[in-house]
C-alpha atoms as a PDB file:
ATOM      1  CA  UNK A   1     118.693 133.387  89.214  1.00  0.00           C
ATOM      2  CA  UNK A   2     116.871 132.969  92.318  1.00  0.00           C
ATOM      3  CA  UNK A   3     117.313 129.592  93.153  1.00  0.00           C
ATOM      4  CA  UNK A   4     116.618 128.881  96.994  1.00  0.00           C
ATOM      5  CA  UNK A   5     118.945 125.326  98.370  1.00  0.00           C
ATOM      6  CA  UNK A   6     116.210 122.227  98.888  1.00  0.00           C
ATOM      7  CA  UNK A   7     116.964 118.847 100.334  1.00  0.00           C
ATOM      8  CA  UNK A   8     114.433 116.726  98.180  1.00  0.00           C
ATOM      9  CA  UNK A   9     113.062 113.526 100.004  1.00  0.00           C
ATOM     10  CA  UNK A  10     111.058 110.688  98.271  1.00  0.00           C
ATOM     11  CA  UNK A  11     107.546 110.645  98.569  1.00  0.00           C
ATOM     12  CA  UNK A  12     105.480 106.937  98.181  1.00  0.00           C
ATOM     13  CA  UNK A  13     102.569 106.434  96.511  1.00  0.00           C
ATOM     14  CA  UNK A  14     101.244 104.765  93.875  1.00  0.00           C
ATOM     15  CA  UNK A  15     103.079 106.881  91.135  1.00  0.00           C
ATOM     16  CA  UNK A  16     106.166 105.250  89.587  1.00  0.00           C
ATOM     17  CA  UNK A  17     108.327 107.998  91.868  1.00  0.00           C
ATOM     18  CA  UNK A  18     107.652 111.049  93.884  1.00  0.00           C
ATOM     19  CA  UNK A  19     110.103 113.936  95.392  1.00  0.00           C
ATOM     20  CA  UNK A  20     108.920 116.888  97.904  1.00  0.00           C
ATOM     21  CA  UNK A  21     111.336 119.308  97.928  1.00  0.00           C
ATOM     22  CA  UNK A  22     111.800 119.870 101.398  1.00  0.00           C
ATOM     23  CA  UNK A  23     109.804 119.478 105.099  1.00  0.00           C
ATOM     24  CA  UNK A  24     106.958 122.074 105.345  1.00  0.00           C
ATOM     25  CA  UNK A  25     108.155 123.335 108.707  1.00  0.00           C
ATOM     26  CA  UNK A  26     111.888 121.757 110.304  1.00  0.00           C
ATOM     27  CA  UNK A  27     110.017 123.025 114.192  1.00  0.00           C
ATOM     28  CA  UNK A  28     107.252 124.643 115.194  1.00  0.00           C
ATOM     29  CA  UNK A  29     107.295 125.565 119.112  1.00  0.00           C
ATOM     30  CA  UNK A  30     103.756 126.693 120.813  1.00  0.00           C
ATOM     31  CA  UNK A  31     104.088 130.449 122.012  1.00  0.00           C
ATOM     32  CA  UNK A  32     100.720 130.747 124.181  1.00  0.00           C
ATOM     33  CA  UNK A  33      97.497 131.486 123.301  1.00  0.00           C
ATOM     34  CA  UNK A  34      96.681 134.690 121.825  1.00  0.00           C
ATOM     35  CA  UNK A  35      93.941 137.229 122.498  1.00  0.00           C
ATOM     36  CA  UNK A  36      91.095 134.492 120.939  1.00  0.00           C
ATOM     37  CA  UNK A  37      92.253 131.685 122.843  1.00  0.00           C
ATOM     38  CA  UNK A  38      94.110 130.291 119.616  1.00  0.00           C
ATOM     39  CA  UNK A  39      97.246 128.574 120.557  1.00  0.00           C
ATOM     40  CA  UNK A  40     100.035 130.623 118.549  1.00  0.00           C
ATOM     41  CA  UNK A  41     103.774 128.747 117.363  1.00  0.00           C
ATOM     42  CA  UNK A  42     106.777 130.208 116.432  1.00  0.00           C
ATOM     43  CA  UNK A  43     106.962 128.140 113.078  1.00  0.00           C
ATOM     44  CA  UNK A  44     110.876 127.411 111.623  1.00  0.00           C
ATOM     45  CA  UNK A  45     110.637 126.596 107.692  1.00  0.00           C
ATOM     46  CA  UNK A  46     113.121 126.015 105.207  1.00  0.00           C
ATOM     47  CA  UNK A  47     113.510 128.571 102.910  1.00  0.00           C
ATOM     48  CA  UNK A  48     111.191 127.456  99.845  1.00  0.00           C
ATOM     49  CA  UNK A  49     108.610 126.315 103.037  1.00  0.00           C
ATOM     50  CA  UNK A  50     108.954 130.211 103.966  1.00  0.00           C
ATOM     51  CA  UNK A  51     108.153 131.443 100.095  1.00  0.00           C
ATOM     52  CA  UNK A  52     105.268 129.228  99.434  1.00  0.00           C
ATOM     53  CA  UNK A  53     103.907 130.259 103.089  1.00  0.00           C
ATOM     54  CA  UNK A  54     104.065 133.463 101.965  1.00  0.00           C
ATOM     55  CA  UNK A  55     102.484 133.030  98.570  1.00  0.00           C
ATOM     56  CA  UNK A  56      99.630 130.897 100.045  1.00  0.00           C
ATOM     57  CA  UNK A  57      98.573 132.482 103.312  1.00  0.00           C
ATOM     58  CA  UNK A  58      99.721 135.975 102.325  1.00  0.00           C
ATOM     59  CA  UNK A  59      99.456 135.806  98.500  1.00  0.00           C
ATOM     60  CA  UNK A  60     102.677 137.450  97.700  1.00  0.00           C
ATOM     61  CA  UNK A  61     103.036 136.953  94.293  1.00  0.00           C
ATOM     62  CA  UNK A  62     106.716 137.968  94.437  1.00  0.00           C
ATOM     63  CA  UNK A  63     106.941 134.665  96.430  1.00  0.00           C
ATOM     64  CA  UNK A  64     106.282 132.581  93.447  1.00  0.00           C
ATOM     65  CA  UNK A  65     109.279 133.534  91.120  1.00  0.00           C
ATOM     66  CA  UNK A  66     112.091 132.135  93.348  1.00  0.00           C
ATOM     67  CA  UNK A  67     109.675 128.477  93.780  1.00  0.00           C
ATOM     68  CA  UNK A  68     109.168 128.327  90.107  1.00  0.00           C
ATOM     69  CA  UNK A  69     112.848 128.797  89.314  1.00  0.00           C
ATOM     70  CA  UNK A  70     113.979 126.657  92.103  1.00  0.00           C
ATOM     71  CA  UNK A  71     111.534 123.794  90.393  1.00  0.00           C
ATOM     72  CA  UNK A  72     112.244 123.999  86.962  1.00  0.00           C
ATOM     73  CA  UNK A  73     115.960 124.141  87.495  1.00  0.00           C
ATOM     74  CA  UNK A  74     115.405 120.919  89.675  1.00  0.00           C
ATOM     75  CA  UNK A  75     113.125 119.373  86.966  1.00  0.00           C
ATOM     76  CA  UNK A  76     115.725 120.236  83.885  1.00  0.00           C
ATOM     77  CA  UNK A  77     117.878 116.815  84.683  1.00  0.00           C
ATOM     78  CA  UNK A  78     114.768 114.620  84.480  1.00  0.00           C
ATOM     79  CA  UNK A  79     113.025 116.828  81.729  1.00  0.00           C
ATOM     80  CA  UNK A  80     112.786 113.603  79.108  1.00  0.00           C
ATOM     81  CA  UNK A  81     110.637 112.022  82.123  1.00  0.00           C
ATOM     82  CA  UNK A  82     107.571 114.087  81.897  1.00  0.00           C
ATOM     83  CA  UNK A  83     105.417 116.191  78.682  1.00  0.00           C
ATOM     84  CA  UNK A  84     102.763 117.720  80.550  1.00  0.00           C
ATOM     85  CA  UNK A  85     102.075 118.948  84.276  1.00  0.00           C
ATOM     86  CA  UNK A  86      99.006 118.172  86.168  1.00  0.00           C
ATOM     87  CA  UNK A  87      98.109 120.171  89.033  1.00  0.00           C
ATOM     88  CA  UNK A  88      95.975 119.159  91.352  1.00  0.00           C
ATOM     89  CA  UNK A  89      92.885 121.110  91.827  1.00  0.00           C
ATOM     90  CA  UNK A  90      92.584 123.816  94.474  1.00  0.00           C
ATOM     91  CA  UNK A  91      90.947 122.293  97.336  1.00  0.00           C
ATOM     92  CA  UNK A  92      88.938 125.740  98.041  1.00  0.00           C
ATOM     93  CA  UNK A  93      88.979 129.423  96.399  1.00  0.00           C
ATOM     94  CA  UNK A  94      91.353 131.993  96.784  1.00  0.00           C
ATOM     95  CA  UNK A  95      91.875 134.670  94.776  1.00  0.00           C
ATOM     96  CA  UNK A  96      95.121 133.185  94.132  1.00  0.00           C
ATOM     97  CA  UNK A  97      95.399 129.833  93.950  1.00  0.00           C
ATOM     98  CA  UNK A  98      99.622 128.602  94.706  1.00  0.00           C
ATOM     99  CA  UNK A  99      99.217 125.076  92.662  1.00  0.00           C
ATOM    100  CA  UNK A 100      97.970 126.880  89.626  1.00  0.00           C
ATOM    101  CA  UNK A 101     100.376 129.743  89.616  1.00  0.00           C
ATOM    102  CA  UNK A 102     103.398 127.564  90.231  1.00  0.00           C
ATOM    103  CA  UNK A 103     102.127 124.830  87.871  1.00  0.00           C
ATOM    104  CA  UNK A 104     101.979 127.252  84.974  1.00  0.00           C
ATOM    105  CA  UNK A 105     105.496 129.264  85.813  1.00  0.00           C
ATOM    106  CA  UNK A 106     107.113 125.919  86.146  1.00  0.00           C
ATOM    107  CA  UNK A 107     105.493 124.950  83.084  1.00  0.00           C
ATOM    108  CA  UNK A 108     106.572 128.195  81.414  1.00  0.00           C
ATOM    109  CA  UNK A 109     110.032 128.264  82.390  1.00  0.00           C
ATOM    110  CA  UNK A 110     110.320 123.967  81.068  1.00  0.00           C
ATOM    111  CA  UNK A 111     108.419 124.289  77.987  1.00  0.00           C
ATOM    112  CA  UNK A 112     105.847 122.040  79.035  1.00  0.00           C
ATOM    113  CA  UNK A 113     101.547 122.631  78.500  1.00  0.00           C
ATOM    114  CA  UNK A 114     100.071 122.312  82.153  1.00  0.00           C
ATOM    115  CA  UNK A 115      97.041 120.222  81.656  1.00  0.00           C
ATOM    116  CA  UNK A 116      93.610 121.364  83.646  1.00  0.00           C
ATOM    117  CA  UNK A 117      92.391 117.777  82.869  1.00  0.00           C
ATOM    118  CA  UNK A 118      91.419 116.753  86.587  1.00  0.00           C
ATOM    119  CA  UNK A 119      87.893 117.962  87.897  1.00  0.00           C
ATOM    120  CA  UNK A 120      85.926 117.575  90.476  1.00  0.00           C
ATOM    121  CA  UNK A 121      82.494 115.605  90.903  1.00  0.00           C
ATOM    122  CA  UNK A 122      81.524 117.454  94.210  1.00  0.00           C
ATOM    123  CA  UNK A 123      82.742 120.273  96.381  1.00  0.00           C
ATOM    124  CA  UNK A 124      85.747 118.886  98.166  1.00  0.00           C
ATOM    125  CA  UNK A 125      85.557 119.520 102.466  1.00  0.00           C
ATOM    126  CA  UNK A 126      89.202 120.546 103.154  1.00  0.00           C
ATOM    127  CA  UNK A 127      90.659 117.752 103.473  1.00  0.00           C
ATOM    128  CA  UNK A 128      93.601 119.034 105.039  1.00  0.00           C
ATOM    129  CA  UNK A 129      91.326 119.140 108.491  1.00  0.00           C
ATOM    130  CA  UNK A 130      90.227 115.144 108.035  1.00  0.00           C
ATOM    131  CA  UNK A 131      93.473 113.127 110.062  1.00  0.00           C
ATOM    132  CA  UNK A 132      91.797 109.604 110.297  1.00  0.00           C
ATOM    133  CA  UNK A 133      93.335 107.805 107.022  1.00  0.00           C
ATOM    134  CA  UNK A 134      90.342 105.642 106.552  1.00  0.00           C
ATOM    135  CA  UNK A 135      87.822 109.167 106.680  1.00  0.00           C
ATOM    136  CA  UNK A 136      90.738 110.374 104.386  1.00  0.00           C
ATOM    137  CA  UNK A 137      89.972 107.844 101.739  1.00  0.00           C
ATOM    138  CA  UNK A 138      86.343 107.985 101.524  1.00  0.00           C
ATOM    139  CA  UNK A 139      86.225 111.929 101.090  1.00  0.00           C
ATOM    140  CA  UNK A 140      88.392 111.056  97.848  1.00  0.00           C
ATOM    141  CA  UNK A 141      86.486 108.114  96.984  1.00  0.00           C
ATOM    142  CA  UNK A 142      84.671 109.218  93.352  1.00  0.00           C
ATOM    143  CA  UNK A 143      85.894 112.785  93.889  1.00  0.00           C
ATOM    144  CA  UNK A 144      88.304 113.577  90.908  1.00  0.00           C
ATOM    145  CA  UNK A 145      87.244 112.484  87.351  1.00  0.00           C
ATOM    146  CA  UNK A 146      90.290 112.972  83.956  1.00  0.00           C
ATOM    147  CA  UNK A 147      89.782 114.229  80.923  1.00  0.00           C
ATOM    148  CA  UNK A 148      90.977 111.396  79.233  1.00  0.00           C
ATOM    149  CA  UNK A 149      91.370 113.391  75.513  1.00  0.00           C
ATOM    150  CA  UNK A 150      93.950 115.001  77.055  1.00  0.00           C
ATOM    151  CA  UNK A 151      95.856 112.590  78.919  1.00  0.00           C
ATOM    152  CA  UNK A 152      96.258 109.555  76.749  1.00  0.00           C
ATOM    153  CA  UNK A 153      99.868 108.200  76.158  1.00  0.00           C
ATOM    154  CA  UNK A 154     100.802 111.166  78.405  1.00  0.00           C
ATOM    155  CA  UNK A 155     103.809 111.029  80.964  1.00  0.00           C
ATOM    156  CA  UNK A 156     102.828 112.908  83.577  1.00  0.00           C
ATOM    157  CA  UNK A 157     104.297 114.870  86.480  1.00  0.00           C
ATOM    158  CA  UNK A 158     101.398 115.767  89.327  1.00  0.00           C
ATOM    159  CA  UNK A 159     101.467 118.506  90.721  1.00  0.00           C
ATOM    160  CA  UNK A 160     100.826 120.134  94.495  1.00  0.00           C
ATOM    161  CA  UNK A 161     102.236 122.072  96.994  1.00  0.00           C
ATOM    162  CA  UNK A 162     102.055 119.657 100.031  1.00  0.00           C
ATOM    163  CA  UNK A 163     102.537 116.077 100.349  1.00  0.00           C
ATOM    164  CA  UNK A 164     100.396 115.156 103.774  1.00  0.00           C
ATOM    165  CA  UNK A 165      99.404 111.622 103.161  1.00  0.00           C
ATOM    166  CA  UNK A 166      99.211 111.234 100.001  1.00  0.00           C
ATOM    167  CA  UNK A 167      95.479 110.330 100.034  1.00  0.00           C
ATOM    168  CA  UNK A 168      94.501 113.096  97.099  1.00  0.00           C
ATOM    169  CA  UNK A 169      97.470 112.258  94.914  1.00  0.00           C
ATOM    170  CA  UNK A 170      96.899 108.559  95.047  1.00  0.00           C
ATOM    171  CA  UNK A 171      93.233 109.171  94.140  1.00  0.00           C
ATOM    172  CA  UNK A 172      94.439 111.402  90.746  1.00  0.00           C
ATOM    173  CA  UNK A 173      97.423 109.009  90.091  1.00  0.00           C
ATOM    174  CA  UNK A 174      94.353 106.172  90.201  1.00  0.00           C
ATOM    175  CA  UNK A 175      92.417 108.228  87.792  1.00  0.00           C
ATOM    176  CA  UNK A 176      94.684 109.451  85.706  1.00  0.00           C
ATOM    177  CA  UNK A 177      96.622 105.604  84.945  1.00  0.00           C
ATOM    178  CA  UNK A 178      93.128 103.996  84.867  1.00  0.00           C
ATOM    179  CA  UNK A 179      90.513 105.953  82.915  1.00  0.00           C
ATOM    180  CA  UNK A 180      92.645 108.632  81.343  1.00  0.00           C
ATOM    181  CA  UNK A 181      95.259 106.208  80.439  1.00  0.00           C
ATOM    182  CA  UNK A 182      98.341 108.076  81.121  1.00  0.00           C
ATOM    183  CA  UNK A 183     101.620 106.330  79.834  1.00  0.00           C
ATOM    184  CA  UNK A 184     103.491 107.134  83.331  1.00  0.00           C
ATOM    185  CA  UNK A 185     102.724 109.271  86.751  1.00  0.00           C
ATOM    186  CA  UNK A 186     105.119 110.773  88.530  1.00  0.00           C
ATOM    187  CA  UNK A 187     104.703 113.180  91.539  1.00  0.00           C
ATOM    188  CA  UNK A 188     106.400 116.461  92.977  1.00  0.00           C
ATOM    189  CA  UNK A 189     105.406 118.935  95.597  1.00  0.00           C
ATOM    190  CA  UNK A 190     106.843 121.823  97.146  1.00  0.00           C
ATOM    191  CA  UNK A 191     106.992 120.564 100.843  1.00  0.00           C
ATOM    192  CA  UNK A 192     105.805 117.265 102.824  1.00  0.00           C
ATOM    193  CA  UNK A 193     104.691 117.760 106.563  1.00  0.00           C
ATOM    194  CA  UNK A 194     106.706 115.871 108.901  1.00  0.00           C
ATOM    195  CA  UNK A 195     104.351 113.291 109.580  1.00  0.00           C
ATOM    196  CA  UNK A 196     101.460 112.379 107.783  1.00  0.00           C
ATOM    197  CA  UNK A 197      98.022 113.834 109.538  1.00  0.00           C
END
């Protein structure tokens, strides 16, 4: 078993309760510029910060065996609180998209169907580079639409890999205890940024 330590912190939102498993960098010191001009940082992450890093920006899928079994071993004491995973959609292609991969391990290892019930309505701008809150909220505003079929009665656990503001997840958790009618939401991600822009 490959199971990396985590120091879990609560996340708020409007789900009924949230964890990130641990800061998505503990320091991260500016080196200097490098040959473009781009400022370059000598970046300190715990260790499950380090494998999803490497699974995202590198996409080492070797990286994703050590999350998922960190996760689900995590998950097992609260496994009567959740029957279905909802990740939340990929902001932008990759040929590997993290949420998806990790979604369906951890849902593999728990015995619990991962649910691809959120979609869309437009292509989403990354997000992740709009810091104003208010901007924030009206990028998600009428963004995600639920499959409600599938998520009736359901007690959910969303799904991401970062917890920045919580802007996106409040939009799903919105959607998925209004229209799709989900019994309960509750909310994990890998890592949460140490403040929230």
């Amino acid at each position: 078993m490959a199971i990396v330590k985590i120091n879990p912190i609560k996340i708020e939102g409007r789900w009924h309760s949230g964890i990130a498993l641990d800061l998505h960098t503990t320091s991260s010191t500016p080196t200097g510029p490098n040959e473009f001009g781009h400022m370059q940082f000598d970046t300190v992450r715990p260790e499950i910060a380090q494998l999803l890093y490497l699974l995202k920006n590198r996409a080492d899928k070797d990286a994703a065996g050590p999350i998922i079994e960190t996760v689900a071993d995590f998950l097992s004491a609260n496994r009567d609180k959740f029957d279905c995973i909802v990740p939340v959609p990929p902001s932008h292609q990759r040929a590997l998209q993290p949420v998806i991969v990790l979604a369906e391990g951890i849902g593999a290892a728990l015995g619990v169907p991962v649910l691809a019930c959120i979609t869309t309505t437009r292509s989403t701008a990354q997000l992740k580079n709009v810091t104003d809150p208010e901007e924030r909220k009206k990028q998600v505003e009428g963004l995600y639409q639920v499959d409600a079929t599938q998520t009736h009665g359901r007690r959910i656990l969303l799904f991401d890999d970062l917890f920045r503001s919580g802007t996106t997840m409040n939009a799903i958790t919105d959607e998925l205890l209004g229209p799709g009618k989900a019994a309960s939401v509750r909310a994990l991600t890998i890592t949460k940024t140490r403040s929230n822009h």
